[in-house]
N, C-alpha and C. Protein backbone atom coordinates (compact mmCIF):
# COMPACT_ATOMS: atom_id res chain seq x y z
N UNK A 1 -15.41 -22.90 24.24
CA UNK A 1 -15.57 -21.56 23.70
C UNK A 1 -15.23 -20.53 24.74
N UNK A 2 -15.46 -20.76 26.08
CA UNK A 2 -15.46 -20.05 27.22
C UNK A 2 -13.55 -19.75 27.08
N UNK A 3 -12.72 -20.88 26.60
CA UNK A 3 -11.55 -20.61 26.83
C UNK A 3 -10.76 -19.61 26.11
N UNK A 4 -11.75 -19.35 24.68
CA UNK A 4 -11.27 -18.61 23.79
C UNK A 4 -11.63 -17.13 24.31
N UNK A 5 -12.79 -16.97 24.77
CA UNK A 5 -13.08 -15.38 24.97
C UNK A 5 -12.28 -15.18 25.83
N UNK A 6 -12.07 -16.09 27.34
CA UNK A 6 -10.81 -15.90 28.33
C UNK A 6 -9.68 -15.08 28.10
N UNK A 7 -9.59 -15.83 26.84
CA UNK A 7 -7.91 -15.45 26.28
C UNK A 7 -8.15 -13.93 25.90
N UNK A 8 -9.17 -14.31 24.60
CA UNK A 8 -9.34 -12.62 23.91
C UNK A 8 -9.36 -11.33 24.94
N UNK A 9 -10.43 -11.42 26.03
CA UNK A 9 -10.68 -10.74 27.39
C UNK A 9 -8.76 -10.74 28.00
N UNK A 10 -8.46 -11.26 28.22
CA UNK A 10 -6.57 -11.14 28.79
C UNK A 10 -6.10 -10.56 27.89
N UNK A 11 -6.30 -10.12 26.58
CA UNK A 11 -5.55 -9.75 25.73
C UNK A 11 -5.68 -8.37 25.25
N UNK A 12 -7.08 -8.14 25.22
CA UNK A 12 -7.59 -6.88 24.92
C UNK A 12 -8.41 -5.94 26.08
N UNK A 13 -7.89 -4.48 26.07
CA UNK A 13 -8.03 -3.84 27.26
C UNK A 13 -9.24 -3.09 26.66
N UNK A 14 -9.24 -2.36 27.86
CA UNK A 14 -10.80 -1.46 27.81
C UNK A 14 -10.76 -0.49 27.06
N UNK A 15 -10.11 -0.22 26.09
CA UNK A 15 -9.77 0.64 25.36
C UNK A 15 -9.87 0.28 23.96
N UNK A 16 -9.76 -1.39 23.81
CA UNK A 16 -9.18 -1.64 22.58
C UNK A 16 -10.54 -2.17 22.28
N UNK A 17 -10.78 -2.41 20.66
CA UNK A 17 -11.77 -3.50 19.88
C UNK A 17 -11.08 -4.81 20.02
N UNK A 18 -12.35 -5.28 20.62
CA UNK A 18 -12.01 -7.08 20.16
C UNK A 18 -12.24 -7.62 19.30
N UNK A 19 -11.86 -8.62 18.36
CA UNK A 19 -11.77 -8.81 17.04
C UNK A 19 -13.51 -9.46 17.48
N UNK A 20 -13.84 -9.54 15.64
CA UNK A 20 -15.00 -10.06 15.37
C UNK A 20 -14.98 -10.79 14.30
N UNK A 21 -15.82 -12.18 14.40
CA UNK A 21 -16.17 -12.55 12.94
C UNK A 21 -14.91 -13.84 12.72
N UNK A 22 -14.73 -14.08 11.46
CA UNK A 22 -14.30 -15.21 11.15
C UNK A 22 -13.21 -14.84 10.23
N UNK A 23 -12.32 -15.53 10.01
CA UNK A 23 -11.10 -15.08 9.15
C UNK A 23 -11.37 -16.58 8.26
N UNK A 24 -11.23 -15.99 6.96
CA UNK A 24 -11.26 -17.26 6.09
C UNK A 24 -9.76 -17.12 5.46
N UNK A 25 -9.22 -18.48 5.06
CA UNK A 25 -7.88 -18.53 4.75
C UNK A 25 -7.76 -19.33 3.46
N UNK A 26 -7.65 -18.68 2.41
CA UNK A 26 -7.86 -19.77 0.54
C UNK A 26 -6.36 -19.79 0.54
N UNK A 27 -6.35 -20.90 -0.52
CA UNK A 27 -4.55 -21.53 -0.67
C UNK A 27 -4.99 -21.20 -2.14
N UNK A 28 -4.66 -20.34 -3.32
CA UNK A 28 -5.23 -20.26 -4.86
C UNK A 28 -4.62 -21.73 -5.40
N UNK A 29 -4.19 -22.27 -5.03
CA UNK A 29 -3.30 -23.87 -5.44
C UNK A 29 -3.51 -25.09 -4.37
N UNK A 30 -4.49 -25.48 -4.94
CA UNK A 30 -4.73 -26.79 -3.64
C UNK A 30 -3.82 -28.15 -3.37
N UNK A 31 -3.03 -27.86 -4.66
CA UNK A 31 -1.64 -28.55 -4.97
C UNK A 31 -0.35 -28.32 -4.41
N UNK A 32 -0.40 -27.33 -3.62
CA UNK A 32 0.59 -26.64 -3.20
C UNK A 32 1.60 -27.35 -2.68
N UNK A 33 1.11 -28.34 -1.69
CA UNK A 33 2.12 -29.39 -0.90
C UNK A 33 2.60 -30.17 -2.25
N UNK A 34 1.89 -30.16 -3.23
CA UNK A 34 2.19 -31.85 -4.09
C UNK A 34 3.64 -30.47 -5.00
N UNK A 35 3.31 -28.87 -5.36
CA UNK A 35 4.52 -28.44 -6.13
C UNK A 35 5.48 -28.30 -5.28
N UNK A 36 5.04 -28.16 -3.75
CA UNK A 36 6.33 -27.96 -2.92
C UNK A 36 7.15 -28.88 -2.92
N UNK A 37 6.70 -30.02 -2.51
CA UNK A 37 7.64 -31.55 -2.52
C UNK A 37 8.00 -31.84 -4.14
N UNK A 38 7.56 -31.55 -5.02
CA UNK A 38 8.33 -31.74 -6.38
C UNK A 38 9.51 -31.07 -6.54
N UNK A 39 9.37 -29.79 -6.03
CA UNK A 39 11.03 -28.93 -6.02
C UNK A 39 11.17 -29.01 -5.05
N UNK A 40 11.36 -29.42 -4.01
CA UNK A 40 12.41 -29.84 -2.88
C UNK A 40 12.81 -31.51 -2.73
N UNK A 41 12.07 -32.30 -3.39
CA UNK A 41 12.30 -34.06 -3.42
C UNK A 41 12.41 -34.47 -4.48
N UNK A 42 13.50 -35.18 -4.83
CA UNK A 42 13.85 -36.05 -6.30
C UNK A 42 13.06 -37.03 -6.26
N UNK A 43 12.50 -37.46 -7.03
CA UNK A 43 11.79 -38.94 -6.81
C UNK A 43 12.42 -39.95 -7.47
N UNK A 44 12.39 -41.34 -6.65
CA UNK A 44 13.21 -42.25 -6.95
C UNK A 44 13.36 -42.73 -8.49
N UNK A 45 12.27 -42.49 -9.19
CA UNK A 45 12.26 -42.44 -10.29
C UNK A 45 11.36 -41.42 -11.21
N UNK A 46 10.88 -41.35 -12.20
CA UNK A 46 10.55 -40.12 -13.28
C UNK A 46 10.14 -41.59 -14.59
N UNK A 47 9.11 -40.72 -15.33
CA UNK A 47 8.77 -40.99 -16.42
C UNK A 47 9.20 -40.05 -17.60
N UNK A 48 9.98 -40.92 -18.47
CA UNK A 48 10.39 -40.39 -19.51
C UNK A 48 9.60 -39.80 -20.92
N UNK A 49 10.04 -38.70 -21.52
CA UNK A 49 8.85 -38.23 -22.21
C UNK A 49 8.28 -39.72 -23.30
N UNK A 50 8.84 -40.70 -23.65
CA UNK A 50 8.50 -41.44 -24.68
C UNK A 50 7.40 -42.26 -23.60
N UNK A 51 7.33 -42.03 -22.19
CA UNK A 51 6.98 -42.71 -21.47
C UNK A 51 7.35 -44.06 -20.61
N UNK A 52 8.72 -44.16 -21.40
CA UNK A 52 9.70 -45.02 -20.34
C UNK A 52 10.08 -45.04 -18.87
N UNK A 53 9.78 -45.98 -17.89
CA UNK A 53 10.31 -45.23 -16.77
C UNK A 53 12.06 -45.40 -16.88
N UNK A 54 12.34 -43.86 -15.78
CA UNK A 54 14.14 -44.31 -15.90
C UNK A 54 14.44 -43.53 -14.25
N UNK A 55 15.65 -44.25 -14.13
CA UNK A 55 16.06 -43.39 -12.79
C UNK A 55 16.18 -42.48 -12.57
N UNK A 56 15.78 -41.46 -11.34
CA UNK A 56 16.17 -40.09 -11.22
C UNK A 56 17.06 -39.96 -9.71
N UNK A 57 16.50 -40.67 -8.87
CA UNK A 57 17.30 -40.44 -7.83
C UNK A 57 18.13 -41.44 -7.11
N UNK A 58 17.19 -43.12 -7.99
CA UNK A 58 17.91 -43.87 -7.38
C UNK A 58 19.63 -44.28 -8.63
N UNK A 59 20.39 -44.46 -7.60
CA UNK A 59 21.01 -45.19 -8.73
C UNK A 59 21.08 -46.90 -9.12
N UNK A 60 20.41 -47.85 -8.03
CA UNK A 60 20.31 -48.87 -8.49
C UNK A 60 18.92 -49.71 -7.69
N UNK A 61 18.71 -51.03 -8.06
CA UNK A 61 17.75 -51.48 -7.13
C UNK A 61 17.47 -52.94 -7.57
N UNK A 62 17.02 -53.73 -6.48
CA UNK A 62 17.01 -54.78 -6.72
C UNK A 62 15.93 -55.12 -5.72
N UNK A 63 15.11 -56.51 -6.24
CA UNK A 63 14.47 -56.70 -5.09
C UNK A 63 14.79 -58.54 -4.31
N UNK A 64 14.54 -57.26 -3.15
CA UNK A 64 15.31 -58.65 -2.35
C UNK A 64 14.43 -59.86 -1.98
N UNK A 65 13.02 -59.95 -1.82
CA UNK A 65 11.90 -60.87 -1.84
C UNK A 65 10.59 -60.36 -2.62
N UNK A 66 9.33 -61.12 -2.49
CA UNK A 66 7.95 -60.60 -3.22
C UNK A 66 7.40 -59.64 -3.36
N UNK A 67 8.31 -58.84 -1.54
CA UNK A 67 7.76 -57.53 -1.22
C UNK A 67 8.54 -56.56 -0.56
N UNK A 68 10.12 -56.79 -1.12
CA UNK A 68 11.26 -55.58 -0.51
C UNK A 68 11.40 -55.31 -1.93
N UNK A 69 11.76 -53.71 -1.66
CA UNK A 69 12.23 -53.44 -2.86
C UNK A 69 13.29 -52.61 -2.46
N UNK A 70 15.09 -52.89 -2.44
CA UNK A 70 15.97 -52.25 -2.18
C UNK A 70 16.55 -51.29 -2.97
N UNK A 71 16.32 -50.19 -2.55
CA UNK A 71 17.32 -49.30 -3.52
C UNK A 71 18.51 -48.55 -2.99
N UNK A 72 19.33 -48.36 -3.88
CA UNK A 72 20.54 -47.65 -3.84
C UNK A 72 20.72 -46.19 -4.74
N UNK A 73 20.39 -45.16 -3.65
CA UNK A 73 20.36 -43.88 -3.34
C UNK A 73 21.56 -42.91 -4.07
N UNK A 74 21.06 -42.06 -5.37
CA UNK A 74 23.03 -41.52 -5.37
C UNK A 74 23.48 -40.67 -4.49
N UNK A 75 24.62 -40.21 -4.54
CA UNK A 75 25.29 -39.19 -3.57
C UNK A 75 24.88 -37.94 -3.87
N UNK A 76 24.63 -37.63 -5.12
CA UNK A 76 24.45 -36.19 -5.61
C UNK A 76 22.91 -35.52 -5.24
N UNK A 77 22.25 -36.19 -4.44
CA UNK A 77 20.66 -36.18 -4.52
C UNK A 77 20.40 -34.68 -3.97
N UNK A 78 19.38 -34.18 -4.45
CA UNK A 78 19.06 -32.98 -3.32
C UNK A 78 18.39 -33.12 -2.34
């Protein structure tokens, strides 16, 4: 704590107010990271409205043992 007033004290002169109190910081969307990465990342795949899954980003895939699952990526991806 000693390091923080240090700083504040180097920063603020004899003239000035030093801050007080606590700054609280709300996000109104606690989802925010999960809408950010939806419009900036295709996901390898999507559920279709009938509820089918179908490809969205991959274009193919195969799996290569019990527990690889290889896919093939299209070119057009964002």
């Amino acid at each position: 704590m000693s390091v923080i007033k240090d700083a504040i004290s180097a920063l603020v002169s004899k003239n000035d107010v030093a801050p007080v109190g606590t700054i609280h910081v709300v996000d109104r969307s606690p989802l925010n990271w999960l809408y950010i990465t939806y419009n900036t990342v295709e996901e390898l795949v999507r559920v279709s409205p009938d509820g089918a899954i179908e490809p969205a980003a991959m274009k193919t895939y195969s799996w290569a043992n019990d527990r690889t699952l290889e896919v093939e990526v299209r070119e057009d991806n964002r």
